[in-house]
Protein backbone atom coordinates (compact mmCIF):
# COMPACT_ATOMS: atom_id res chain seq x y z
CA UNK A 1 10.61 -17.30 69.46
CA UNK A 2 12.28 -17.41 65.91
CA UNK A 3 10.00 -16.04 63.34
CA UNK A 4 9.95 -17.97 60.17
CA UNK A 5 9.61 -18.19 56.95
CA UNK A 6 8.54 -20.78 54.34
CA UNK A 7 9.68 -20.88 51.35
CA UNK A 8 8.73 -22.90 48.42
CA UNK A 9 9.37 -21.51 44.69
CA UNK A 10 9.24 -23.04 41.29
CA UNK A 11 10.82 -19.85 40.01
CA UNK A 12 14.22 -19.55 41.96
CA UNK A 13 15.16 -16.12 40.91
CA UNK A 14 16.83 -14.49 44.17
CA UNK A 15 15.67 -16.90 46.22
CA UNK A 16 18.76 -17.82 47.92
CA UNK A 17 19.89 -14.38 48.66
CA UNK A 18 16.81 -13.52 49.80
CA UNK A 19 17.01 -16.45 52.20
CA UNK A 20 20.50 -15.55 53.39
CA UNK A 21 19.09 -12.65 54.35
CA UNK A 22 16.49 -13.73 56.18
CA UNK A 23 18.80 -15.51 57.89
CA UNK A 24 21.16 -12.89 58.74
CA UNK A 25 18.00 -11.26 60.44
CA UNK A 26 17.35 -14.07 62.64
CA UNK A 27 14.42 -16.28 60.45
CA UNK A 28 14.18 -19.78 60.71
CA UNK A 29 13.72 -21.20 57.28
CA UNK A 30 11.17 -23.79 56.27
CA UNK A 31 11.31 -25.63 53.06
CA UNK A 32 10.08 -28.18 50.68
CA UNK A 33 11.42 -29.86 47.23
CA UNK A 34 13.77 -28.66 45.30
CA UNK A 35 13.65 -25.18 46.71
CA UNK A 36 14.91 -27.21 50.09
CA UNK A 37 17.65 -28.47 48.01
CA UNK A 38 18.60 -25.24 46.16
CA UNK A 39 19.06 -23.65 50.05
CA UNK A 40 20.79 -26.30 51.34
CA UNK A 41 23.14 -26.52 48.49
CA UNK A 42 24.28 -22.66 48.96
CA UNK A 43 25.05 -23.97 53.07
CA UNK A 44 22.25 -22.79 54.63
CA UNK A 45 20.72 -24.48 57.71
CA UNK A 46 16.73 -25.69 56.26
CA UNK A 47 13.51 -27.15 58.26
CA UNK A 48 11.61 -29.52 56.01
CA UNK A 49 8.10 -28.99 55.88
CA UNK A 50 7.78 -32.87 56.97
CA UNK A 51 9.34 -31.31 60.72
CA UNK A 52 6.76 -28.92 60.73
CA UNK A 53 3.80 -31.36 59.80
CA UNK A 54 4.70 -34.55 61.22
CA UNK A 55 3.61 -36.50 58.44
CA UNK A 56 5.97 -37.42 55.12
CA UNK A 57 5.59 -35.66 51.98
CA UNK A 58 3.38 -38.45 49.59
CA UNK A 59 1.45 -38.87 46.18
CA UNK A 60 4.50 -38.01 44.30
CA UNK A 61 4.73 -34.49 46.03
CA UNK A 62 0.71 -33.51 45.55
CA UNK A 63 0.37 -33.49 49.58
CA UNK A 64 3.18 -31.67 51.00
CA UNK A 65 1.75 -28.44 52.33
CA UNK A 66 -1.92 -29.14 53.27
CA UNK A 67 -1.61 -29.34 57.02
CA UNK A 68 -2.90 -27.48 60.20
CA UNK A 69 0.34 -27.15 61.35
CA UNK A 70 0.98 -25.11 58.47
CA UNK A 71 -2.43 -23.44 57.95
CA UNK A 72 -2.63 -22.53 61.24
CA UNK A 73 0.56 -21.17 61.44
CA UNK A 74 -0.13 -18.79 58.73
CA UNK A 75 -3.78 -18.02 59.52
CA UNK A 76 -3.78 -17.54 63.60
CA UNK A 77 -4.84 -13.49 63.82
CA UNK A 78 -1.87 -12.55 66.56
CA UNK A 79 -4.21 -10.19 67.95
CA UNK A 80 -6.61 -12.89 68.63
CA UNK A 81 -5.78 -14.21 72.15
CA UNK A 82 -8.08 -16.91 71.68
CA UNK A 83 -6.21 -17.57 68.25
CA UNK A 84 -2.92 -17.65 69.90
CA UNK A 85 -4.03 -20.02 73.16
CA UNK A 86 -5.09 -22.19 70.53
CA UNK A 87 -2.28 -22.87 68.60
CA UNK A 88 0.02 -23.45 71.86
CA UNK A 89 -2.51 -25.84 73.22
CA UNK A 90 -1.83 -27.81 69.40
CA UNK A 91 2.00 -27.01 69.59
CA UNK A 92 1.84 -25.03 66.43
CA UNK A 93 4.08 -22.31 65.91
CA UNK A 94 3.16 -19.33 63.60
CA UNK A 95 4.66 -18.68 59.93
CA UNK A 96 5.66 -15.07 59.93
CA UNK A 97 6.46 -15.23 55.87
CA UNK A 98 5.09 -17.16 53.25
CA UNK A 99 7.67 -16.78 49.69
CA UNK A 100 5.81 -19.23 47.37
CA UNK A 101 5.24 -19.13 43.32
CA UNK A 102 3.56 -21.42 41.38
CA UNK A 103 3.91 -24.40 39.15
CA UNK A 104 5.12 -23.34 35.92
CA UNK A 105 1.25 -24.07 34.20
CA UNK A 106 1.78 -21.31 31.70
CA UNK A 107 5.84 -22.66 30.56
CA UNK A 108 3.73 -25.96 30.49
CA UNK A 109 0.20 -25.39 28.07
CA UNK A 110 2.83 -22.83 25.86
CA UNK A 111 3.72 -26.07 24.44
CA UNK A 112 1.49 -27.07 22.00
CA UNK A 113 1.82 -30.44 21.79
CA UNK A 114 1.88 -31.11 25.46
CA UNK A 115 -0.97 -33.36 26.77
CA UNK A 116 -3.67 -33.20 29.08
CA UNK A 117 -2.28 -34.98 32.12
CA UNK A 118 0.97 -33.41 32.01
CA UNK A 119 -0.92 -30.24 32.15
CA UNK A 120 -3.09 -30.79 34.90
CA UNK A 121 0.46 -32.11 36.72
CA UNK A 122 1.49 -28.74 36.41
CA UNK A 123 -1.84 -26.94 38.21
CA UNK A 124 0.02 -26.07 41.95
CA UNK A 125 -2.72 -27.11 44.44
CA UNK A 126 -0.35 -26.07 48.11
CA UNK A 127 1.05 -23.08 46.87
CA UNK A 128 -2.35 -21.40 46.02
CA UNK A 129 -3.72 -22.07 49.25
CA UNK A 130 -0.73 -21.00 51.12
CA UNK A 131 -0.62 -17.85 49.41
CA UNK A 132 -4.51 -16.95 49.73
CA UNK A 133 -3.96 -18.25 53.37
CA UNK A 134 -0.94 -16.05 53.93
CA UNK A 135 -2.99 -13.04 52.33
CA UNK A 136 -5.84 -13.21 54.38
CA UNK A 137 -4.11 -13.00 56.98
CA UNK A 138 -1.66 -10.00 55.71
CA UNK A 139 -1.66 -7.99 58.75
CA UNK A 140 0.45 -10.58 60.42
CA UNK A 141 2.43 -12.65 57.50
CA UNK A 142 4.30 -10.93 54.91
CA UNK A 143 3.47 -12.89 51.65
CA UNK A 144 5.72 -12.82 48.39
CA UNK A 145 4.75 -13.85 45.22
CA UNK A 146 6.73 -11.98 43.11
CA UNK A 147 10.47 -11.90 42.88
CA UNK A 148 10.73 -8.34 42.10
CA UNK A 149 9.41 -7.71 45.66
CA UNK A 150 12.19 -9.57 47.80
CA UNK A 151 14.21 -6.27 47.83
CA UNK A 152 11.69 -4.12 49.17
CA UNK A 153 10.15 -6.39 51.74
CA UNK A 154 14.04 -6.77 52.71
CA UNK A 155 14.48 -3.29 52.86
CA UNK A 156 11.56 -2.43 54.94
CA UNK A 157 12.49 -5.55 57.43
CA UNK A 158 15.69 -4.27 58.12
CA UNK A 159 14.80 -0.66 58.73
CA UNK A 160 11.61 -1.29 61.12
CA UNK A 161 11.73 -5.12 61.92
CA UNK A 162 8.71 -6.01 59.68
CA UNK A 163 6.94 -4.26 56.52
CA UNK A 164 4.43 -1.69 56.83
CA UNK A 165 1.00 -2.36 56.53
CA UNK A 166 0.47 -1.08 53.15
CA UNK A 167 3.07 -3.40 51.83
CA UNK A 168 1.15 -5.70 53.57
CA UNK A 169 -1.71 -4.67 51.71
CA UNK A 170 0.10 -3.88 48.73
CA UNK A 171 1.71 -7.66 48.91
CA UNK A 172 -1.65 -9.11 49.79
CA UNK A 173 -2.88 -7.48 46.39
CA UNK A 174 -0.28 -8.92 44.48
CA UNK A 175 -1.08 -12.95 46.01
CA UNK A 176 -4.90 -12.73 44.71
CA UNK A 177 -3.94 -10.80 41.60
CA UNK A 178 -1.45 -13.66 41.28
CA UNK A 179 -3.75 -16.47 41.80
CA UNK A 180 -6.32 -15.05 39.72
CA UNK A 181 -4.52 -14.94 36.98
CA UNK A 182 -2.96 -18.27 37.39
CA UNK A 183 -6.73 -19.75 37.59
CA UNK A 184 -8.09 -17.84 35.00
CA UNK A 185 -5.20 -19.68 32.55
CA UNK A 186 -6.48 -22.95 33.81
CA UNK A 187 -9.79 -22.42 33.32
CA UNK A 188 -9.46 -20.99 29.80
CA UNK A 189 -6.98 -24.15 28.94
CA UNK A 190 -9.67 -26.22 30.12
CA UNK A 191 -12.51 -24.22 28.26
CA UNK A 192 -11.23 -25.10 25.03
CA UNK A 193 -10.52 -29.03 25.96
CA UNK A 194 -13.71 -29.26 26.74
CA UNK A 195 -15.55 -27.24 23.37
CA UNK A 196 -17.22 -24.37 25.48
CA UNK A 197 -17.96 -21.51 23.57
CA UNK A 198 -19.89 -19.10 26.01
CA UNK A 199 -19.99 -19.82 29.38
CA UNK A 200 -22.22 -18.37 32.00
CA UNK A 201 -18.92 -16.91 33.28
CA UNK A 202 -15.68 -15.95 32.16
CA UNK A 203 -12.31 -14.10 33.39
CA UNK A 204 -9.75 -13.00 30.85
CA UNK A 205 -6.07 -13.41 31.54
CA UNK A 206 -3.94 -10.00 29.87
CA UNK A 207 -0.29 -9.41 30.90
CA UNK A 208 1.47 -5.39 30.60
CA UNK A 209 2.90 -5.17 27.38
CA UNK A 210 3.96 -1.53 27.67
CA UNK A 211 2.95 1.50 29.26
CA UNK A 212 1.54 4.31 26.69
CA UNK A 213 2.57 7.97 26.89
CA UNK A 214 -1.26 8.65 26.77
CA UNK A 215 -4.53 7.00 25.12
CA UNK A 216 -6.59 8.04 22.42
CA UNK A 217 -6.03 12.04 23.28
CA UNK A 218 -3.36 13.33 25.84
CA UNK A 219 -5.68 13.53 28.54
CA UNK A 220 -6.12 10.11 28.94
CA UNK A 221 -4.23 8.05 30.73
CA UNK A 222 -3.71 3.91 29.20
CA UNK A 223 -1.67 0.76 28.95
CA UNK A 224 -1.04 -1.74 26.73
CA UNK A 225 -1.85 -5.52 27.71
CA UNK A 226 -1.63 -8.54 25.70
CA UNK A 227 -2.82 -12.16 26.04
CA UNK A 228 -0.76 -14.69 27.55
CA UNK A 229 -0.75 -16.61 24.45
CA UNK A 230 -1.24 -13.94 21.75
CA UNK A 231 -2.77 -15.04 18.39
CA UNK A 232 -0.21 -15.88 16.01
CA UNK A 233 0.37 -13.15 13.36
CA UNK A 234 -0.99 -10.74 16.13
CA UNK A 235 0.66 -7.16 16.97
CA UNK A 236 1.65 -8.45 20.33
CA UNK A 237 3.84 -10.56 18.58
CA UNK A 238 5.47 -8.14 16.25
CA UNK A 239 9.31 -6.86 16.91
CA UNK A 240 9.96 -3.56 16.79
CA UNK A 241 13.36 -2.67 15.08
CA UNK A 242 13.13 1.38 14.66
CA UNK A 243 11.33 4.41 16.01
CA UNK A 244 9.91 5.66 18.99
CA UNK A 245 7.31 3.76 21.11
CA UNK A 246 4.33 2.87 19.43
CA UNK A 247 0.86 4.81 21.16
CA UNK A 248 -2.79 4.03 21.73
CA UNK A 249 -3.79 5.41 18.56
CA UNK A 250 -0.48 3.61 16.01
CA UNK A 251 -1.65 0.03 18.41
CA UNK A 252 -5.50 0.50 17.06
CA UNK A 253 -4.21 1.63 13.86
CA UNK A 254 -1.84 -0.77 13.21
CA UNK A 255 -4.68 -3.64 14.33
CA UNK A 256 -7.20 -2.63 11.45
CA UNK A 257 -4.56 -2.77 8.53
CA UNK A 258 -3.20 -6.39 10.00
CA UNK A 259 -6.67 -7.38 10.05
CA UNK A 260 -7.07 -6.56 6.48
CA UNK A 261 -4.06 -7.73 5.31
CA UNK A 262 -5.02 -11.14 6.46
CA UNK A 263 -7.68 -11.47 3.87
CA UNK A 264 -4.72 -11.63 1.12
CA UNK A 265 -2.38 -13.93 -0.13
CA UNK A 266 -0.95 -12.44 -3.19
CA UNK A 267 1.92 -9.86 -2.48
CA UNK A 268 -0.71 -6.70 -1.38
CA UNK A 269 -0.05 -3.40 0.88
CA UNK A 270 -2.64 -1.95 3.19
CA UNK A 271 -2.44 1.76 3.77
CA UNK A 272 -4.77 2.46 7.01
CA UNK A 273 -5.71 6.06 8.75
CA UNK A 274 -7.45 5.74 11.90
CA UNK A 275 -8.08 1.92 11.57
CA UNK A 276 -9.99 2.37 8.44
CA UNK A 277 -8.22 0.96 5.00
CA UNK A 278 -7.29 4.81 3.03
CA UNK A 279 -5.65 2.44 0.08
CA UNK A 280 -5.24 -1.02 -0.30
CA UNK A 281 -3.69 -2.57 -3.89
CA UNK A 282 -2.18 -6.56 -4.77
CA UNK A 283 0.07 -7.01 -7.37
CA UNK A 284 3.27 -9.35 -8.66
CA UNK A 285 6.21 -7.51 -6.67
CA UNK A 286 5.52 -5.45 -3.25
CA UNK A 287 7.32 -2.50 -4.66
CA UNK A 288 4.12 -2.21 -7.30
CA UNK A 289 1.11 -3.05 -4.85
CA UNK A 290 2.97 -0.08 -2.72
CA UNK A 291 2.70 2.14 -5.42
CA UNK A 292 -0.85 1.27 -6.61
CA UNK A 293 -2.00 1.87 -2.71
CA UNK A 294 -0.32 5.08 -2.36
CA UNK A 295 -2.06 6.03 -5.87
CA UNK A 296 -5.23 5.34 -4.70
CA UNK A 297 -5.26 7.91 -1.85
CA UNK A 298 -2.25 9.93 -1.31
CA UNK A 299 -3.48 12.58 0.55
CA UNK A 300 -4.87 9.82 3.52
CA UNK A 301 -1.68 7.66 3.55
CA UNK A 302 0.08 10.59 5.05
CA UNK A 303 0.94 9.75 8.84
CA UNK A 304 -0.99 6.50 8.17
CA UNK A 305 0.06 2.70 8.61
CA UNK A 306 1.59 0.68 6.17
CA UNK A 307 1.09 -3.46 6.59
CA UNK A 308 2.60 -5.58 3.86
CA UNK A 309 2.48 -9.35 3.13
CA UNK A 310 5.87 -9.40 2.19
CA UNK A 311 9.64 -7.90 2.72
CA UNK A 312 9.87 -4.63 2.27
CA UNK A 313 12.80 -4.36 0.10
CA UNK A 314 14.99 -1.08 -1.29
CA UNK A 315 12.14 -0.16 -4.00
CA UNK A 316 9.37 -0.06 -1.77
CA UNK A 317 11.47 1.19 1.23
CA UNK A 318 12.60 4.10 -1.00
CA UNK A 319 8.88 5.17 -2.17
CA UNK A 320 7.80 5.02 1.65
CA UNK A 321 10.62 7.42 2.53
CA UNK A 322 9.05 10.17 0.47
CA UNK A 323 6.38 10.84 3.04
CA UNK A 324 5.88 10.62 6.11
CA UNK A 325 4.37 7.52 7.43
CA UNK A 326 3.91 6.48 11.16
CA UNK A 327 4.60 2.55 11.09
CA UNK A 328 5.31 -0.13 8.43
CA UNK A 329 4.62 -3.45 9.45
CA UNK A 330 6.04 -6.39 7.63
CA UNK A 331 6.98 -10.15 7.86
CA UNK A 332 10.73 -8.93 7.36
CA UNK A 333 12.77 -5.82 6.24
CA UNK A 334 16.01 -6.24 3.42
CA UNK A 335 18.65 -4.86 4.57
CA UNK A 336 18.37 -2.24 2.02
CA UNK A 337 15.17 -1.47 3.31
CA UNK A 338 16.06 -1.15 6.92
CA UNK A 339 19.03 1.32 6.22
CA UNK A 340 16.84 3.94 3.72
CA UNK A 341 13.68 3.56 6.04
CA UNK A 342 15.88 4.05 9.39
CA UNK A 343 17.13 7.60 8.21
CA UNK A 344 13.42 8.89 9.14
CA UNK A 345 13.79 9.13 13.06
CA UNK A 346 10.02 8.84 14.05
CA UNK A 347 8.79 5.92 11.57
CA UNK A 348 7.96 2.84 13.47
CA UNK A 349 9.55 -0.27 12.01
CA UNK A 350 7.54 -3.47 12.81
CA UNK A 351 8.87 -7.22 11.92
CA UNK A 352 5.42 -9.26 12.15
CA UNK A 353 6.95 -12.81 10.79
CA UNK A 354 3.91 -14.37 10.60
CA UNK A 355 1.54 -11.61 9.53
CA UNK A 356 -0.13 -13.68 7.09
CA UNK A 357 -1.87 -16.16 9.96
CA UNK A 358 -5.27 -16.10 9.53
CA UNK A 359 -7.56 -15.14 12.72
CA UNK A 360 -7.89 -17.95 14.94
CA UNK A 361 -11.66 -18.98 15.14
CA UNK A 362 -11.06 -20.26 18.76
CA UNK A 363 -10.28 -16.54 19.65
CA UNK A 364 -12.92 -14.43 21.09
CA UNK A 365 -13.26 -10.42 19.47
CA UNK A 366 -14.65 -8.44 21.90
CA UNK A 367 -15.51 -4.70 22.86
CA UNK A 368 -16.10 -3.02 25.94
CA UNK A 369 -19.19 -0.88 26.85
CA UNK A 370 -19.84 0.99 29.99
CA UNK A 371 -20.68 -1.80 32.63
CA UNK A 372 -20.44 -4.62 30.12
CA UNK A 373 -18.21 -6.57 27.70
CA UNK A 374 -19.63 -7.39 24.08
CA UNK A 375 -18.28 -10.85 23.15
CA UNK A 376 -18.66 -12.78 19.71
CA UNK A 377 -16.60 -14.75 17.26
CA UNK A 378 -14.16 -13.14 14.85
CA UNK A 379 -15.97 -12.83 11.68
CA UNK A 380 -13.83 -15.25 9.79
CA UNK A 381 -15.82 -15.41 6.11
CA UNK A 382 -15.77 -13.57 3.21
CA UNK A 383 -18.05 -14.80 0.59
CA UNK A 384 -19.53 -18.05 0.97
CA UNK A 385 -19.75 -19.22 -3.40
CA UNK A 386 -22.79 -21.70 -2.18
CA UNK A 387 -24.64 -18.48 -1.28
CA UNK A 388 -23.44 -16.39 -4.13
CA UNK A 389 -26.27 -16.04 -5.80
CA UNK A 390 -26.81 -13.20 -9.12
CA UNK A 391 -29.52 -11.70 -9.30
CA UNK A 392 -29.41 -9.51 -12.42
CA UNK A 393 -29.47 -9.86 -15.86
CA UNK A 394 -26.32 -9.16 -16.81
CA UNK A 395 -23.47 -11.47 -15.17
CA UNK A 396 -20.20 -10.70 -13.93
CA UNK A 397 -17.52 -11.27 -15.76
CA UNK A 398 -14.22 -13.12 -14.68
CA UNK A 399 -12.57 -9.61 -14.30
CA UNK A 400 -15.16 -8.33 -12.34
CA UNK A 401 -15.90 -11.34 -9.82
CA UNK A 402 -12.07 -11.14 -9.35
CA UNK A 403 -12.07 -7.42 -8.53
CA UNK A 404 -15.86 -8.13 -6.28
CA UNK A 405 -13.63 -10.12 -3.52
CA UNK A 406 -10.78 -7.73 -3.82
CA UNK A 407 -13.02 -5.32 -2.92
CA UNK A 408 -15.26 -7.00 -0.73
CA UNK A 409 -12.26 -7.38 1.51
CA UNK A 410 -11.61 -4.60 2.09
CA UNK A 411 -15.18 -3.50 2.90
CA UNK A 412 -15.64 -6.08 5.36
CA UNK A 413 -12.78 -3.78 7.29
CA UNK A 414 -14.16 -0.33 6.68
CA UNK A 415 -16.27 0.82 9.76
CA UNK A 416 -19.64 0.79 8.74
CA UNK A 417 -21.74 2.08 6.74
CA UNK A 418 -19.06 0.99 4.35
CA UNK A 419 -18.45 1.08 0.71
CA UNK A 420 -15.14 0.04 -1.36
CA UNK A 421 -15.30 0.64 -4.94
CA UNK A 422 -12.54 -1.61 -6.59
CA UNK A 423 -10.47 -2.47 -10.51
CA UNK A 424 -7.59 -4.46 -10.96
CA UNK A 425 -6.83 -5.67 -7.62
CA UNK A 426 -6.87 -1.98 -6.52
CA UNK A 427 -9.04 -0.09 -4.20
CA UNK A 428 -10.05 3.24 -6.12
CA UNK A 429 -12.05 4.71 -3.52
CA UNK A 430 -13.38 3.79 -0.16
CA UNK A 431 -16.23 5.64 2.27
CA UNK A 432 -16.57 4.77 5.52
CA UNK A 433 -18.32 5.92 8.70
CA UNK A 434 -21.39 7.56 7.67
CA UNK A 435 -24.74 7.61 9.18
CA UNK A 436 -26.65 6.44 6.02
CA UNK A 437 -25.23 4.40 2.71
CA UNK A 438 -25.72 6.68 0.43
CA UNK A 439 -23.67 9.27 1.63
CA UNK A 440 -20.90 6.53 1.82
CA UNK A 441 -21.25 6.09 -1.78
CA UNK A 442 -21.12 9.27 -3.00
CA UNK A 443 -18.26 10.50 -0.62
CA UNK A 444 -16.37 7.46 -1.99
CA UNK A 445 -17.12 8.28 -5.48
CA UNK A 446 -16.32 11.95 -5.36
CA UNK A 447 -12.95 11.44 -3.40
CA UNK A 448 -11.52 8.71 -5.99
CA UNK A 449 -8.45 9.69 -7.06
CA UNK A 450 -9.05 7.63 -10.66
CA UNK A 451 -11.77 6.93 -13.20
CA UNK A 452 -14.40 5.22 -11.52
CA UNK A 453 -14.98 4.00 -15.07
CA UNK A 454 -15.16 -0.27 -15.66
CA UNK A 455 -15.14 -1.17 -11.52
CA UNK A 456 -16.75 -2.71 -9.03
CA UNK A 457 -18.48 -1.47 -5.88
CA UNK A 458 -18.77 -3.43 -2.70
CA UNK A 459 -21.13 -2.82 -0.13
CA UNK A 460 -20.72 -4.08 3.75
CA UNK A 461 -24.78 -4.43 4.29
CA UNK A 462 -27.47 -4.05 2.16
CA UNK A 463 -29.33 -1.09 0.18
CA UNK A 464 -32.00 0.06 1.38
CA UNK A 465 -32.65 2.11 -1.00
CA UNK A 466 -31.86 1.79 -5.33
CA UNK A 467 -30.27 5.50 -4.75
CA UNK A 468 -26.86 3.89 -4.59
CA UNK A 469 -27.35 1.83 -7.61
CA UNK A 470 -28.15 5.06 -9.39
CA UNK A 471 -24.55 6.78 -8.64
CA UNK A 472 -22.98 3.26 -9.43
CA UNK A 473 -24.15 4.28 -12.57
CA UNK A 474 -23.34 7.78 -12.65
CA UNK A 475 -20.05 6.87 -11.79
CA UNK A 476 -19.36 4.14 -14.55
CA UNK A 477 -19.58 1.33 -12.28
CA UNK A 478 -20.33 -2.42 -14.24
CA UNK A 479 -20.83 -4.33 -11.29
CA UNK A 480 -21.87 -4.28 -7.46
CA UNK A 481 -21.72 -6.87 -4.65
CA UNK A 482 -23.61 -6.60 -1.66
CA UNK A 483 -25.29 -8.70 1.17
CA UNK A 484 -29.00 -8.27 -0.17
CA UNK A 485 -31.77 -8.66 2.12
CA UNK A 486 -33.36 -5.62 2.45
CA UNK A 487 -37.53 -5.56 1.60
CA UNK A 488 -36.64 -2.95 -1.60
CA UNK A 489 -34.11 -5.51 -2.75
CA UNK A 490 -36.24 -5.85 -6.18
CA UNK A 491 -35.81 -2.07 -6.70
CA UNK A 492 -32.14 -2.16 -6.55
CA UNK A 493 -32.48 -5.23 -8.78
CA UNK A 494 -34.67 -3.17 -11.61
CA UNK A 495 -32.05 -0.58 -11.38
CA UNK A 496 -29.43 -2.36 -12.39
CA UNK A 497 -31.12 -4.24 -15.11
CA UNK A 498 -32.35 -0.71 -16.38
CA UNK A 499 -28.42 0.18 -16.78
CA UNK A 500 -26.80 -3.11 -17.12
CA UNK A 501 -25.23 -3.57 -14.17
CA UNK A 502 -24.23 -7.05 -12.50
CA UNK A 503 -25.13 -7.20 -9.42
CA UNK A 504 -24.57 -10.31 -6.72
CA UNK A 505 -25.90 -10.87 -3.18
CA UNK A 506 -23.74 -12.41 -1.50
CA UNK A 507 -26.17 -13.35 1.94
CA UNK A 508 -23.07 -12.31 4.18
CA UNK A 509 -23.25 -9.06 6.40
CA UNK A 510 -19.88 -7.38 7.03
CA UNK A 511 -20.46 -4.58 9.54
CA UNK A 512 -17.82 -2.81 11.07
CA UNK A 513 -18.38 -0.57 13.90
C-alpha cells in the first residue's frame, strides 16, 4: 500500500515542491481547498479529502477534516494489531504524513479594525486537531507544521525511507508548541473582548526576536523574545540602523530610559546606566536638553543609553560623538546625524518612530520569581492634581511645581529607594538603589554635579523619618514632593515649616524595584 500524505496549508511556502517530492518517492497525496488547487495547478495528480471521507465538504468549509476516516487514519498505533484489524474491518487506510498550518488568526486580529466575527472565521478548528492527532501519534506519522522543516524531513525520507524517531519527537514538539501558541493568541484576543483583567489562568504568547551573545554576565546563556503584537513605541519595535547586536544588558538598559522618556512631551534626552536615569534634561531644541543631561552627570553617561523624543540632528550627533556611548535611541536620525554618529563602530543606532506612545494600560508589566510570575498593571500616573494636596506653610511657586513633575518623573523610574533632586527642567542629581532613604538623599546630594541651591527634591515613597528634610535644607533645597503617608508625616511637616520649605504630598507611591 501507498503511504500518504495530507496536506492542507494556509501558508503555501514550499508546499508544492515538497509535494513533488513526495511524489517522486511514491506518496499518494490528499488534499483540501485551495492547497488542492495550488497542487493541482503545478500538474500533480490530488485525492480530495471528500474521497477519503465519503461525505462533501459543508458549512462554508468549517467541516472538511473531522472524520474517522481521517482520524483514524492518523491515530491507528501500527504496532497495535488490534488497531490495524480495526481499521481494515472500517476500510480505512492510514495517513503516514500530516503537512498542515493554520488559519492566518494572527495576519487577521493584526488588523485593528477588523471585527469580531471575521476573527473568530479565522480560528482553524481541522487543522488543530489533525496536527495534535498526527502528534500523538508521532511514532508512526511524520507531522509538519513548519515550513522550514520540509527539507529535513525530505532529507531523512530519502536516505532511510522515513524520519528518525527523534525528528519524530522533535516534529511532534514543534505541532503542540505550534498549537499552543496559536491558542494562547486566541485566548488573549478574546480576554480583552471580553474586559478580563486577571484570570484564574493565563499563557503568554512571545516569539524569538534574536539570540544574545550572553545574558546579564558571560556565563549565562539568554534570548530575546518579543510579543506578537508588541506595544507601540516599544523596543521590539525599534530599527536598528548601526552597530553591533544589541545584548541582555543594552535590551534592559535601553527599556528603563524609553520608559522614562515616555513621561515627556517637550523635546527632553534621557541618559540611563544600568536602567536607572544618570541624567535626564527638557529644553527648546534637542541639541540643548542633550547638553543639559550630559551636564548633569558626565561621569555616568559614559557607556550609558541615550533615548531622545526627537531627531537627533548634526549638533546633538556631534556632542554624543565625544564619548563613548552604547546606544542612542530616537524617533529618527538627520542625515547629518547618521554620518558623524556612524564613524564610532560599536554605538548602537536605534530608529524608535513612535517612541513617544504612552504605555498601553491594557498591557500587563510583569516579573519573574523563582516558581512564579508577578503580574500587575503598568503604573500609568504621575501626579493625580485632585490629590495634590500642600501641606506646609510656605507654597510652591509656579517655578517650583513645574520643576516637582520634572522631577517626579524621573523618580518614578529610579529603582527604589529613589530620590531625584530637580531645577529648570533638569535633573541635578539622582540616588537610587539604597537600602534606606536617607542614604539616597545624601548620595544624591553629594554626587550633584551643580548647586543644589533654589531646587526641588522628589521622593518615590514616603519619609519615614524628617532626616531627609534636614539635608534638603543643608543642601539649599526650597521645595520637596513626596507620596506622604508615613505615621511621622507631621515631623517632616514641622521641619519644613522650621526652614521654609514647600513641601506637597502627592498620595501616589512610585516604587521601582
Amino acid at each position: 500500500m501507498k503511504k500518504r500524505a495530507l496536506i492542507s496549508v494556509s501558508d503555501k511556502t514550499g508546499i508544492v515542491d515538497l509535494a513533488k517530492e513526495l511524489v517522486n518517492l511514491g506518496y499518494e497525496i490528499i488534499s483540501t481547498g485551495g492547497t488542492m488547487k495550488a497542487l493541482e495547478d503545478a500538474g500533480l495528480d490530488v485525492i480530495g479529502i471528500s474521497d477519503i471521507t465519503g461525505f462533501p465538504e459543508c458549512l462554508d468549509g468549517r467541516v472538511k477534516t473531522l472524520h474517522p476516516n481521517v482520524h483514524a487514519g492518523l491515530l491507528a498505533m501500527r504496532s497495535n494489531p488490534e488497531h490495524m484489524k480495526q481499521l481494515e474491518e472500517l476500510n480505512i487506510n492510514t495517513i503516514d504524513m500530516v503537512v498542515v498550518n493554520l488559519y492566518p488568526f494572527k495576519q487577521t486580529i493584526a488588523n485593528k479594525n477588523v471585527d469580531l466575527q471575521t476573527a473568530i472565521e479565522n480560528i482553524d478548528i481541522g487543522g488543530p486537531t489533525m496536527l495534535r492527532a498526527a502528534a500523538k501519534n508521532y511514532q508512526d506519522v511524520v507531522v509538519l507544521v513548519d515550513p522550514k522543516d520540509y527539507e529535513k524531513a525530505l532529507a531523512e525520507i530519502k536516505e532511510n525511507g522515513d524520519c528518525s524517531l527523534d525528528t519524530k519527537l522533535y516534529l511532534m514538539y514543534k505541532v503542540y508548541q505550534h498549537t499552543a501558541v496559536y491558542d494562547s493568541m486566541i485566548s488573549t484576543y478574546l480576554r480583552k473582548k471580553v474586559n478580563i483583567e486577571f484570570p484564574d489562568e493565563i499563557a503568554f504568547c512571545y516569539e524569538k526576536a534574536q539570540d544574545l551573545r550572553y545574558g546579564e554576565n558571560p556565563n549565562q546563556k539568554a534570548v530575546f523574545y518579543k510579543e506578537v503584537f508588541p506595544m507601540e513605541g516599544s523596543l521590539p519595535l525599534a530599527k536598528q540602523i548601526h552597530g553591533k547586536e544589541l545584548s541582555y544588558n543594552n535590551i534592559n538598559d535601553a527599556n528603563g530610559a524609553i520608559s522614562l522618556l515616555k513621561e515627556f512631551t517637550e523635546p527632553t534626552i534621557v541618559a540611563s546606566k544600568h536602567s536607572n536615569p544618570c541624567g535626564v534634561a527638557s529644553a527648546s531644541t534637542i541639541s540643548e536638553a542633550y547638553r543639559k543631561a550630559y551636564e548633569a552627570d558626565p561621569v555616568s553617561i559614559f557607556g550609558g543609553i541615550i533615548a531622545s523624543n526627537r531627531e537627533i540632528d548634526k549638533d546633538t550627533a556631534e556632542q554624543i560623538s565625544k564619548i563613548f556611548i552604547e546606544i542612542v535611541v530616537a524617533p529618527s536620525f538627520s542625515d547629518e546625524a547618521i554620518e558623524i554618529l556612524e564613524r564610532k563602530k560599536n554605538i548602537r543606532l536605534l530608529v524608535l518612530e513612535d517612541i513617544v506612545k504612552p504605555v498601553n494600560q491594557t498591557e500587563f508589566d510583569m516579573k519573574k520569581v523563582l516558581g512564579g510570575l508577578l503580574v500587575q498593571e503598568y503604573d500609568t500616573t504621575l501626579i493625580d492634581k485632585d490629590k495634590w494636596q500642600v501641606v506646609t506653610k510656605a507654597e510652591p511657586t509656579e517655578k517650583e511645581i513645574e520643576d516637582m513633575y520634572f522631577a517626579m518623573a524621573v523618580v518614578k523610574h529610579a529603582k527604589s529607594n529613589a530620590i531625584a533632586i530637580a531645577k529648570d527642567s533638569t535633573s541635578l542629581a539622582i540616588g537610587v538603589g539604597q537600602t534606606n532613604r536617607i542614604w539616597s538623599t545624601q548620595e544624591a546630594i553629594e554626587h550633584s554635579n551643580f548647586s543644589t541651591e533654589g531646587s526641588v527634591l522628589a521622593s518615590d515613597a514616603f519619609f519615614p523619618f524628617n532626616d531627609c528634610v534636614e539635608e534638603a535644607h543643608k543642601a539649599g533645597i526650597t521645595a520637596i514632593i513626596q507620596p506622604g503617608g508615613s505615621i511621622r508625616d507631621q515631623e517632616s511637616i514641622d521641619l519644613c515649616d522650621k526652614y521654609g520649605i514647600a513641601m506637597v504630598f502627592t498620595g501616589d507611591r512610585h516604587f521601582k524595584h
